[in-house]
N, C-alpha and C. Protein backbone atom coordinates (compact mmCIF):
# COMPACT_ATOMS: atom_id res chain seq x y z
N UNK A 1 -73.18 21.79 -1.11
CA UNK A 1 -72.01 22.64 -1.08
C UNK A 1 -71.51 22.78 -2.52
N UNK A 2 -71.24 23.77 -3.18
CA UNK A 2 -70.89 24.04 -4.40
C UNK A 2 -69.45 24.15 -4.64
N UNK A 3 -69.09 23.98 -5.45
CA UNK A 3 -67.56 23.31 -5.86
C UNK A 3 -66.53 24.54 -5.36
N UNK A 4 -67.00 25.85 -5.64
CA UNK A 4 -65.90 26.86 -4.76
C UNK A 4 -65.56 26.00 -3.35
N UNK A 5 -66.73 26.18 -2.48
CA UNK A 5 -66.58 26.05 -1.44
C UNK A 5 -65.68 25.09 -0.91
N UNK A 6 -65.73 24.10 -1.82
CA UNK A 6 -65.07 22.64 -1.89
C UNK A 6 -63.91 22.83 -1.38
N UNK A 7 -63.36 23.57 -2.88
CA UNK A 7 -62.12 23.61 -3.03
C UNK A 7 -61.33 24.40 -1.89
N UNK A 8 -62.31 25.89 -1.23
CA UNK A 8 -61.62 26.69 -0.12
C UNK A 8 -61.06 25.78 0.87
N UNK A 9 -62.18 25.05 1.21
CA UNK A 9 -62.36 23.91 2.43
C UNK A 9 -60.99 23.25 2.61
N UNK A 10 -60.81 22.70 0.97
CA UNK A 10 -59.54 21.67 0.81
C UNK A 10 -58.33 21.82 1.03
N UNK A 11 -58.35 23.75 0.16
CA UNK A 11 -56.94 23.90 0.14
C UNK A 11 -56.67 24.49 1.54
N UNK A 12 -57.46 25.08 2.31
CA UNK A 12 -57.38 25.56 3.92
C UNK A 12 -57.04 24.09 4.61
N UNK A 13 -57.67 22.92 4.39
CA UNK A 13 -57.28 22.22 5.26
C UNK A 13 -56.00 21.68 5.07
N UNK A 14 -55.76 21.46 3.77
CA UNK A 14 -54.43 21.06 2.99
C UNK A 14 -53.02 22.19 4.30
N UNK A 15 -53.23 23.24 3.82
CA UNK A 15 -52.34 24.54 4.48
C UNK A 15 -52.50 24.49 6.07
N UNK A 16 -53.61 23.98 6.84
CA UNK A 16 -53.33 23.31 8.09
C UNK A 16 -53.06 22.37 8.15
N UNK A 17 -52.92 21.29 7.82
CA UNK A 17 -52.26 19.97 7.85
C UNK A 17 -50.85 20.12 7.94
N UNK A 18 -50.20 21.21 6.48
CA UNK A 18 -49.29 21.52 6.46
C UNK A 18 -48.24 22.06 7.29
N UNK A 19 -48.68 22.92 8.26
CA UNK A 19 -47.87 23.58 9.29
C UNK A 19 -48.04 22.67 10.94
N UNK A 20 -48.93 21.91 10.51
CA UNK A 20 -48.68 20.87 11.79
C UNK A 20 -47.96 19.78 11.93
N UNK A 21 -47.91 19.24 10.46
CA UNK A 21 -46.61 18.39 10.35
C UNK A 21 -45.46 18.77 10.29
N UNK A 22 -45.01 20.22 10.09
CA UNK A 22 -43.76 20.98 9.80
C UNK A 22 -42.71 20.73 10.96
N UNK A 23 -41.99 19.69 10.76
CA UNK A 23 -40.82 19.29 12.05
C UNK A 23 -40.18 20.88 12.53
N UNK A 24 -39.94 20.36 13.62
CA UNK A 24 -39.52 21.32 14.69
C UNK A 24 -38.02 21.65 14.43
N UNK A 25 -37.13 22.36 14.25
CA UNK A 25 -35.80 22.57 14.09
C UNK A 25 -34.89 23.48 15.54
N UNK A 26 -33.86 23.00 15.74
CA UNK A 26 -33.40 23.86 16.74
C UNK A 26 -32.17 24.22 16.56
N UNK A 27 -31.39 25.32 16.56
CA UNK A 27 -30.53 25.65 16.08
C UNK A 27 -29.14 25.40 16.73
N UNK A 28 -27.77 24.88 15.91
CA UNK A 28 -27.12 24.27 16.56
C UNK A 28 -25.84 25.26 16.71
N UNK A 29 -26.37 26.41 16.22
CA UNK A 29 -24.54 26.89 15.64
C UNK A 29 -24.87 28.59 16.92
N UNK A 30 -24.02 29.04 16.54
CA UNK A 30 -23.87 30.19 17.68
C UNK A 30 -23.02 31.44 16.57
N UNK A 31 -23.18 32.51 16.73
CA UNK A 31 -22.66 33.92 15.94
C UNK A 31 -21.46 34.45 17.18
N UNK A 32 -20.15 34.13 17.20
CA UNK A 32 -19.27 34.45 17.63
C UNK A 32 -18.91 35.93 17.61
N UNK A 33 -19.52 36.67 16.69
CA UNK A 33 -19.46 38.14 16.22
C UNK A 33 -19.85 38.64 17.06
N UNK A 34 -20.77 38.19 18.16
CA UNK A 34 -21.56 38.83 19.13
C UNK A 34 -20.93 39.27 20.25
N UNK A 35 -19.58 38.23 20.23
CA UNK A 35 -18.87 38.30 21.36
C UNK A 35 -17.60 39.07 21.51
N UNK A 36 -17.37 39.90 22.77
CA UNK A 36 -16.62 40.91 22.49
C UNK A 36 -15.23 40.48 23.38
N UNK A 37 -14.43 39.23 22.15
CA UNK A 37 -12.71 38.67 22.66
C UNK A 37 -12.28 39.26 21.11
N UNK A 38 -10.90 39.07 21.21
CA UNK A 38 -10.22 38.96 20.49
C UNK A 38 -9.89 37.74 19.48
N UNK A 39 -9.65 37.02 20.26
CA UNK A 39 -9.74 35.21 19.70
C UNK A 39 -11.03 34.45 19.72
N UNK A 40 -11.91 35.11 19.24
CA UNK A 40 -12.95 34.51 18.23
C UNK A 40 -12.91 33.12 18.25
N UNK A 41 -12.07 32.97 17.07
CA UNK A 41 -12.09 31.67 16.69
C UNK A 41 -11.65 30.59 17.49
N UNK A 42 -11.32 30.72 18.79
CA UNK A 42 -10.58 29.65 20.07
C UNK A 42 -11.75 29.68 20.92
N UNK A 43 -13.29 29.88 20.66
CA UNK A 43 -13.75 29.74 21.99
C UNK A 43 -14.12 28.65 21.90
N UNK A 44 -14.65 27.92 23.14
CA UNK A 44 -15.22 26.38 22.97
C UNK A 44 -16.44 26.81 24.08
N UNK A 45 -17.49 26.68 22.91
CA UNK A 45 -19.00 26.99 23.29
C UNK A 45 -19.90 25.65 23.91
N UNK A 46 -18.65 24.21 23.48
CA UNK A 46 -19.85 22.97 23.47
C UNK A 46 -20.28 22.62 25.04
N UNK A 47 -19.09 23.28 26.17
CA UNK A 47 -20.19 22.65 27.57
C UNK A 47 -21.99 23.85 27.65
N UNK A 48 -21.92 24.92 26.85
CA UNK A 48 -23.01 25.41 26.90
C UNK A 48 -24.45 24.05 26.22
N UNK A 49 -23.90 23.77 25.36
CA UNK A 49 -25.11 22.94 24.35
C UNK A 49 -25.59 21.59 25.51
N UNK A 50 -25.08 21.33 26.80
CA UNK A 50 -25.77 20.60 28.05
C UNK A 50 -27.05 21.70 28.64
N UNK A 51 -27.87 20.26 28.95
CA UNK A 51 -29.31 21.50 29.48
C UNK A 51 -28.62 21.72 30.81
N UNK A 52 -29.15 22.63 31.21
CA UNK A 52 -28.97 23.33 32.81
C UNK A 52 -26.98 23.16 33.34
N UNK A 53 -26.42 23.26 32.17
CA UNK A 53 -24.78 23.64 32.68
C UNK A 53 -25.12 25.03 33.16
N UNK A 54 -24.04 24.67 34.42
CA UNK A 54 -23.51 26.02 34.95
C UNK A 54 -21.94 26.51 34.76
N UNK A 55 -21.43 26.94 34.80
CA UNK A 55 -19.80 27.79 34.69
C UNK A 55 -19.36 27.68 35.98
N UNK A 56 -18.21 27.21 35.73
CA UNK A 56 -17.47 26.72 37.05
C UNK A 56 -17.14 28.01 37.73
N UNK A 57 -17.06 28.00 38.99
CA UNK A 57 -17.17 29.46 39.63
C UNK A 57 -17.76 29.56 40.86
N UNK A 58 -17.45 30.26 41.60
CA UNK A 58 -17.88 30.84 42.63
C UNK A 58 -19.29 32.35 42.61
N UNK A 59 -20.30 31.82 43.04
CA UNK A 59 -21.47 32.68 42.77
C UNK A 59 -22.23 32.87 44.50
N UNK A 60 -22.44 34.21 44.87
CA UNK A 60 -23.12 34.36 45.56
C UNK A 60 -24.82 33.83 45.49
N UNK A 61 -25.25 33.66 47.17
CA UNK A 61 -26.63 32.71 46.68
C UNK A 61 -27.14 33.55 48.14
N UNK A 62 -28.35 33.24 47.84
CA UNK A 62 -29.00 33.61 48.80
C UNK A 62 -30.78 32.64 48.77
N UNK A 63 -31.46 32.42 49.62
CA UNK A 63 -32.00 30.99 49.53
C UNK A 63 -33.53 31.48 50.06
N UNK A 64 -34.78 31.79 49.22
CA UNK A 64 -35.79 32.46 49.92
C UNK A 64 -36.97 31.87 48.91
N UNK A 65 -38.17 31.56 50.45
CA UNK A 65 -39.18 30.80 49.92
C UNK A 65 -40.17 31.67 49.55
N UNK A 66 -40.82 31.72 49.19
CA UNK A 66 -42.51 32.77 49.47
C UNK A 66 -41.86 33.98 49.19
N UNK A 67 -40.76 34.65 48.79
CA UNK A 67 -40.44 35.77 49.50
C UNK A 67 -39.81 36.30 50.30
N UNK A 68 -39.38 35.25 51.31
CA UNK A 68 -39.02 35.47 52.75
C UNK A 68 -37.17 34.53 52.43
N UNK A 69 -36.39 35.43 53.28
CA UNK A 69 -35.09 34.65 52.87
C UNK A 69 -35.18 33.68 54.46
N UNK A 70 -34.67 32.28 53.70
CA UNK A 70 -34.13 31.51 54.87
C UNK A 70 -33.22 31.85 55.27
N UNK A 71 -31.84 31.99 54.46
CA UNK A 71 -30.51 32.27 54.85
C UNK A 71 -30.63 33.40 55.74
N UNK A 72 -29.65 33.01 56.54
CA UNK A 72 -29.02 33.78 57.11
C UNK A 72 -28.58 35.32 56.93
N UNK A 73 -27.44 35.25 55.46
CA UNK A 73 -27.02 35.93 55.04
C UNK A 73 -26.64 35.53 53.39
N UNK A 74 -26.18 36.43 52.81
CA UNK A 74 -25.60 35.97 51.11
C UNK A 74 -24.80 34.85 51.84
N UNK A 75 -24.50 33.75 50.78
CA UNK A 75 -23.21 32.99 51.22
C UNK A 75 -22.51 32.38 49.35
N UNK A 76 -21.33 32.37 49.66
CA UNK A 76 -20.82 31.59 48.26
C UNK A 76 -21.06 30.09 48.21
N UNK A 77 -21.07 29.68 46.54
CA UNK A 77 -21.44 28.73 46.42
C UNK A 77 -20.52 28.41 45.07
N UNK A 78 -19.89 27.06 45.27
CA UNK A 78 -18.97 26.99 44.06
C UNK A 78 -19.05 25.66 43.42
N UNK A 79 -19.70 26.43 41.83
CA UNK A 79 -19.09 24.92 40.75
C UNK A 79 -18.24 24.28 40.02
N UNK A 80 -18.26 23.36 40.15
CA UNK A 80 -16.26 22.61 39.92
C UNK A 80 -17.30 22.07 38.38
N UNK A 81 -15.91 22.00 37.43
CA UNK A 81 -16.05 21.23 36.15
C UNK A 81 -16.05 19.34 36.63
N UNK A 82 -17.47 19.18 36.06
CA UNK A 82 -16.85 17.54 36.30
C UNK A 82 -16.28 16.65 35.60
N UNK A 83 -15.46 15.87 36.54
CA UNK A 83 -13.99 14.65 36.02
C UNK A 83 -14.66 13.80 34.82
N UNK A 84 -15.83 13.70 34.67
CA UNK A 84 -16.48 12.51 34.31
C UNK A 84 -17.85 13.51 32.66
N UNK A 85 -17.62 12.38 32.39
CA UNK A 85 -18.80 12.61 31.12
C UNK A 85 -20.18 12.10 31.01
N UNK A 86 -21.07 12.20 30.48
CA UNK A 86 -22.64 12.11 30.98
C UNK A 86 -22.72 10.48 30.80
N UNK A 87 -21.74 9.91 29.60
CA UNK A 87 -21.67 8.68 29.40
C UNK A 87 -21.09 7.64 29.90
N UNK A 88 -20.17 7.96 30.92
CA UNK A 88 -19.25 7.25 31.58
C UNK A 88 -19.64 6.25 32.18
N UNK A 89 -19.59 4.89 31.43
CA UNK A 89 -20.06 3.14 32.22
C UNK A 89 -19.92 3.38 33.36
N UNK A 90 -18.32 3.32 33.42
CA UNK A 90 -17.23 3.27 34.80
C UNK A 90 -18.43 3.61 35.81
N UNK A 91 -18.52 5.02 35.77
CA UNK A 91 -19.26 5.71 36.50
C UNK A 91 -20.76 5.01 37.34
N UNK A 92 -21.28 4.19 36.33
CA UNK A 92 -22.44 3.47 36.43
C UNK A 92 -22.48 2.29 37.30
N UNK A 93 -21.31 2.00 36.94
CA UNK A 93 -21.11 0.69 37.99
C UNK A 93 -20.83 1.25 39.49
N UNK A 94 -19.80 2.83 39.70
CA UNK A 94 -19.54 2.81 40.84
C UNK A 94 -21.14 2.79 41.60
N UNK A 95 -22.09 3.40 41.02
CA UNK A 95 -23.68 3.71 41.10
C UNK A 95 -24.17 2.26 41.27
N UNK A 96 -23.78 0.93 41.51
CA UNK A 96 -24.38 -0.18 41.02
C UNK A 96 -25.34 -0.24 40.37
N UNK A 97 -25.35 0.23 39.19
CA UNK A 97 -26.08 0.39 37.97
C UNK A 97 -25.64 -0.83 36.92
N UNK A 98 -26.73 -1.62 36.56
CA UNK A 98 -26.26 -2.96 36.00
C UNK A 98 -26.94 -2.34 34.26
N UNK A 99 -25.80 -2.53 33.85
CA UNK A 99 -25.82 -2.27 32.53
C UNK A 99 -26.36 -3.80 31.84
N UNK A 100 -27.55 -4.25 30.92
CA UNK A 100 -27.78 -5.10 30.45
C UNK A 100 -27.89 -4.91 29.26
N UNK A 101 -27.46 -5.92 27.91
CA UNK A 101 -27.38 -5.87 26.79
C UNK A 101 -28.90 -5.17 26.03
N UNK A 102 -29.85 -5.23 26.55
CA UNK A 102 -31.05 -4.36 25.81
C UNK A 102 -31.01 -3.17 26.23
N UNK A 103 -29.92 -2.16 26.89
CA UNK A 103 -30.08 -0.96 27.17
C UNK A 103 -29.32 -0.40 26.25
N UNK A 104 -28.37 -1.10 25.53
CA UNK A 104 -27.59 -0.83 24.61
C UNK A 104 -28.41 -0.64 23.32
N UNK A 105 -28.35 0.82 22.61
CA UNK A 105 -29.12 1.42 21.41
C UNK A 105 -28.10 1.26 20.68
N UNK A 106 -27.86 0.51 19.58
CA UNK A 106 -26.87 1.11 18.22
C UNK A 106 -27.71 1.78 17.17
């Protein structure tokens, strides 16, 4: 193999190496401009940044497997904000969930 070739080889593998180690980034911030209030600056976006939150509310549902609806008919379905936070001990114990000193990360 002659020294061009070498070098193609190197710097190609160099430039794939490169983009496979390239950490992953995810973006944390949100463009409020997009949104059409007045008070902008008062919204509070952070219960969105939970995976799979829903908006407290009343939403029609309707319930179908294959295609085919089970239900009956539409029916409402309503989500309440919850009392409690994802971290809540309290909470853990009502769960008899035994908290032991190696579950604790500092």
């Amino acid at each position: 193999m002659n020294k061009e070739a070498r070098l193609l080889i190197n710097i190609t593998t160099n430039i794939f190496v490169f983009l496979l180690t390239t950490p992953t980034v995810f973006a944390t911030e949100f463009n409020t401009d997009v949104l059409d209030a007045s008070d902008r600056n008062n919204i509070d976006l952070t219960p969105f940044s939970r995976a799979g939150y829903i908006m407290p509310g009343q939403y029609q549902m309707e319930i179908r497997v294959n295609g085919q609806d089970i239900s009956p008919s539409a029916f409402q379905i309503t989500f309440l904000e919850p009392s409690f936070s994802g971290n809540d001990s309290n909470l853990l114990i009502v769960f008899y969930v035994q908290i032991m000193p190696d579950d604790f990360v500092m």
